[in-house]
C-alpha atoms as a PDB file:
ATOM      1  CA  UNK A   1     131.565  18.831 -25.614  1.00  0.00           C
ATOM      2  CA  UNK A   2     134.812  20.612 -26.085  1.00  0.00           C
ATOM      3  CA  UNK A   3     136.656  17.675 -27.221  1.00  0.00           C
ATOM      4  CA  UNK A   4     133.806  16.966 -30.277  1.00  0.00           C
ATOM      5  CA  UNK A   5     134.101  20.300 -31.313  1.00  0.00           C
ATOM      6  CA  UNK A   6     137.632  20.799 -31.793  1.00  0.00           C
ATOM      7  CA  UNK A   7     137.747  16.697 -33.436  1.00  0.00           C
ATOM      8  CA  UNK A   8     134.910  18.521 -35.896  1.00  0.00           C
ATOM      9  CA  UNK A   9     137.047  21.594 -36.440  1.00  0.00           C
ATOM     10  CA  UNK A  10     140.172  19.411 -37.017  1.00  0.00           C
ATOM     11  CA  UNK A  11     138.250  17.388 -39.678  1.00  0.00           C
ATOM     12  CA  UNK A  12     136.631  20.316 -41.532  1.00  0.00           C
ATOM     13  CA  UNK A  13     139.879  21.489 -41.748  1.00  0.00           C
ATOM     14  CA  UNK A  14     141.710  18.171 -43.250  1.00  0.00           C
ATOM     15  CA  UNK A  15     139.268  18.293 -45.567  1.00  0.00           C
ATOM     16  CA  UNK A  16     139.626  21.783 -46.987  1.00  0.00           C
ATOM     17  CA  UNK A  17     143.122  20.594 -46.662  1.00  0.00           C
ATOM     18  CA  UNK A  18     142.127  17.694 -49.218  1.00  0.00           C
ATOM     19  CA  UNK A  19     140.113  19.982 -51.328  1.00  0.00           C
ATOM     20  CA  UNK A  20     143.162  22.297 -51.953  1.00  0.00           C
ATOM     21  CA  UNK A  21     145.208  19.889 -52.571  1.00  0.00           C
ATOM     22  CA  UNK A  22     148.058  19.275 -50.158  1.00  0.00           C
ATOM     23  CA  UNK A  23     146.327  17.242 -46.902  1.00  0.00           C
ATOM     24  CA  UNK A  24     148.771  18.809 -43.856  1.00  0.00           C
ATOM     25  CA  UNK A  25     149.320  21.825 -45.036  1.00  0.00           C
ATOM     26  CA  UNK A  26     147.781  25.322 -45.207  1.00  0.00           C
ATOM     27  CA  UNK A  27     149.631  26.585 -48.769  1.00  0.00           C
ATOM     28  CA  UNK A  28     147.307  28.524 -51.362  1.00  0.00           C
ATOM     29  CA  UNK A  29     145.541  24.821 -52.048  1.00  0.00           C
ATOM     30  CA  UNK A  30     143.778  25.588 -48.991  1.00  0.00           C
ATOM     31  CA  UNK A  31     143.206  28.863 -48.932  1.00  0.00           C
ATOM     32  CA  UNK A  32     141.709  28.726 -52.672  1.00  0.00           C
ATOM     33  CA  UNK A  33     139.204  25.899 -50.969  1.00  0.00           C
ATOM     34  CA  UNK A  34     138.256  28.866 -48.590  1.00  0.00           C
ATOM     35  CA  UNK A  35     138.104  31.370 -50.709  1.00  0.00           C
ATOM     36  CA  UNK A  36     135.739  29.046 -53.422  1.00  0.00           C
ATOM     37  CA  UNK A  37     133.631  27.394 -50.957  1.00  0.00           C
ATOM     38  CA  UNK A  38     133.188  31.037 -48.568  1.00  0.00           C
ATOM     39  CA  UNK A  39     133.413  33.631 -50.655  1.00  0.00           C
ATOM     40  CA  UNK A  40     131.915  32.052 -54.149  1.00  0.00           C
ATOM     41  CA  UNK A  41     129.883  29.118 -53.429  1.00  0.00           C
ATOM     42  CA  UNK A  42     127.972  30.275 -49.950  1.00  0.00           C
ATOM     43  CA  UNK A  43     126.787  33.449 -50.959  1.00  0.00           C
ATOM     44  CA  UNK A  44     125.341  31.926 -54.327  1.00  0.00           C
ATOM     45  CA  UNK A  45     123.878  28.835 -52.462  1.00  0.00           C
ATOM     46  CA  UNK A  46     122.080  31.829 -49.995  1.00  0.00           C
ATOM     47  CA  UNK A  47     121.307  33.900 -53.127  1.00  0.00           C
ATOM     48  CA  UNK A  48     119.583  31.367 -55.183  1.00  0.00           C
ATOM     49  CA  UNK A  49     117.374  30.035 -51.605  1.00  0.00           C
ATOM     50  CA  UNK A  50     116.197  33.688 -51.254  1.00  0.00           C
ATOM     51  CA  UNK A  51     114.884  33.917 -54.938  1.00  0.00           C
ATOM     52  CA  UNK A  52     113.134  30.380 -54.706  1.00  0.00           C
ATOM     53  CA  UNK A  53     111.542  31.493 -51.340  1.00  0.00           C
ATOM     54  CA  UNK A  54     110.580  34.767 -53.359  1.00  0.00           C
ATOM     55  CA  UNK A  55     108.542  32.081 -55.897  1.00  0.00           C
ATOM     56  CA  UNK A  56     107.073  30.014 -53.508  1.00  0.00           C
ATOM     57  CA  UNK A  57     105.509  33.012 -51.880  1.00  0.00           C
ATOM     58  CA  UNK A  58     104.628  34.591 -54.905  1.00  0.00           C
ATOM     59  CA  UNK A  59     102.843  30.915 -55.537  1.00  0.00           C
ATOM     60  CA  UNK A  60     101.378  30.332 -52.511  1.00  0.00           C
ATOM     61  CA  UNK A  61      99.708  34.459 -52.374  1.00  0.00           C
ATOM     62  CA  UNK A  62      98.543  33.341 -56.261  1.00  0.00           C
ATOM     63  CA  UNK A  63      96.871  30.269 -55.052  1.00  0.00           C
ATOM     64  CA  UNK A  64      95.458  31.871 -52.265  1.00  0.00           C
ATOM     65  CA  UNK A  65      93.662  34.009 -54.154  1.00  0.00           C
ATOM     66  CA  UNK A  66      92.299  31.959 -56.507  1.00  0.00           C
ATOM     67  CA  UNK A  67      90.716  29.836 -53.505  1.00  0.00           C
ATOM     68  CA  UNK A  68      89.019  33.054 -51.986  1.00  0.00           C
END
């Protein structure tokens, strides 16, 4: 179990690698891939879920009253 973890790490990490530009390397390629993708890009992606589970709750309490 060890060993697939660490081969997953390794992997994520070649491909932020890729991402930023320079595969092998950790030079500000990489960390602008980790900055965009953890800083930008995640907190959005959880921001925008929250709001559409907001509306589909909103919904589903408006359709549940009609039906009473």
């Amino acid at each position: 179990m060890e060993e697939f973890v660490t081969d997953a790490f390794m992997k994520c990490v070649y491909i932020l690698q890729v991402i930023g530009g320079t595969p092998g390397s950790y030079g500000y390629g990489y960390y602008l891939a980790n900055l965009v993708i953890f800083v930008v890009i995640e907190p959005l992606l959880i921001l925008l879920f929250f709001v559409l589970w907001l509306r589909a709750r909103k919904k589903l309490k408006i359709a549940q009253s009609r039906i009473k």
